[in-house]
Protein backbone atom coordinates (compact mmCIF):
# COMPACT_ATOMS: atom_id res chain seq x y z
CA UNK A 1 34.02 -16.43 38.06
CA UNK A 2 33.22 -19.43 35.74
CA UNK A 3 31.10 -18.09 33.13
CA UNK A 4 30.47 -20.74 30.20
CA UNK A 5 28.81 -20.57 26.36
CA UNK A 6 26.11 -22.70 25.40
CA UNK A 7 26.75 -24.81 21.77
CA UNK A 8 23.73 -26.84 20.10
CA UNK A 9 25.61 -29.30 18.18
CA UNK A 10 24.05 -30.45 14.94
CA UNK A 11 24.85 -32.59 12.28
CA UNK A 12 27.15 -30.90 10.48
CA UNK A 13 27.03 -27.50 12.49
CA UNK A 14 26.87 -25.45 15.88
CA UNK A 15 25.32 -22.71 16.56
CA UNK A 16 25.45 -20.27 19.86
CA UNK A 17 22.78 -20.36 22.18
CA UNK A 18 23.59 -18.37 25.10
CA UNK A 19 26.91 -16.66 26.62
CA UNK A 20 28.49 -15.75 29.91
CA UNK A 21 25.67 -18.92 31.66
CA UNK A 22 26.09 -18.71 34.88
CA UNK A 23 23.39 -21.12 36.15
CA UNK A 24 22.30 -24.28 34.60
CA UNK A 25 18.58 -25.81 35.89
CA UNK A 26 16.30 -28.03 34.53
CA UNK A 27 12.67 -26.97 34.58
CA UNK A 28 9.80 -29.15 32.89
CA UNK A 29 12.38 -31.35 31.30
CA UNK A 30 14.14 -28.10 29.76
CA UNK A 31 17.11 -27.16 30.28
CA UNK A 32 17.29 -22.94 31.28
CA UNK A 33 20.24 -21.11 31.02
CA UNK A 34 20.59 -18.03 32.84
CA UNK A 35 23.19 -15.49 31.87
CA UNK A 36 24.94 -13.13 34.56
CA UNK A 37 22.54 -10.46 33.36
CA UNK A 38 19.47 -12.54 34.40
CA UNK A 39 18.88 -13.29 31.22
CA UNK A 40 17.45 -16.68 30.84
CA UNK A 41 17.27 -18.78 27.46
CA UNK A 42 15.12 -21.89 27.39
CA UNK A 43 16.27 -25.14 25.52
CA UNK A 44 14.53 -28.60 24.83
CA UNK A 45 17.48 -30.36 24.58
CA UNK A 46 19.66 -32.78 26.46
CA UNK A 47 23.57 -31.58 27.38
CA UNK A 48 26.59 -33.76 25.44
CA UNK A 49 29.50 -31.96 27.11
CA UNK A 50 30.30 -29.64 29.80
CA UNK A 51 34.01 -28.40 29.89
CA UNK A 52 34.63 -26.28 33.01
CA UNK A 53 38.09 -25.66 31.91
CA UNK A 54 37.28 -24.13 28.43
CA UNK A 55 33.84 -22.39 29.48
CA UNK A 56 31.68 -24.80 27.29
CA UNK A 57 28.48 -26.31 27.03
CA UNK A 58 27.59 -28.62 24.39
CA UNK A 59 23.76 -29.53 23.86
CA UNK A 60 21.86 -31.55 21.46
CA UNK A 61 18.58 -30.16 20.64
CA UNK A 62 15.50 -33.09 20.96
């Protein structure tokens, strides 16, 4: 099982948005997360980087 974290990359920082995402979807123009609890974390933002290999997700808030 692939499950990945989900980084907003700032400026000068990043900060955690959501862990063990197992489904990404876009919905309105946002992107939802959804962990493998159901848990589901809503983001304005557009991704930068998805790494499969390392578990990552890299967004940019808009």
């Amino acid at each position: 099982m692939c499950l990945s974290t989900v980084y907003a990359q700032g400026e000068d920082k990043r900060e955690q948005i959501a862990r063990n995402v197992a489904t990404v979807k876009m919905r309105d123009g946002k992107l939802v997360f959804t962990d493998i609890m159901g848990v589901t974390t809503v983001v304005d933002a557009d991704i930068e980087t998805i790494d499969l290999m390392e578990n990552f997700i890299f967004i940019r808030r808009r």
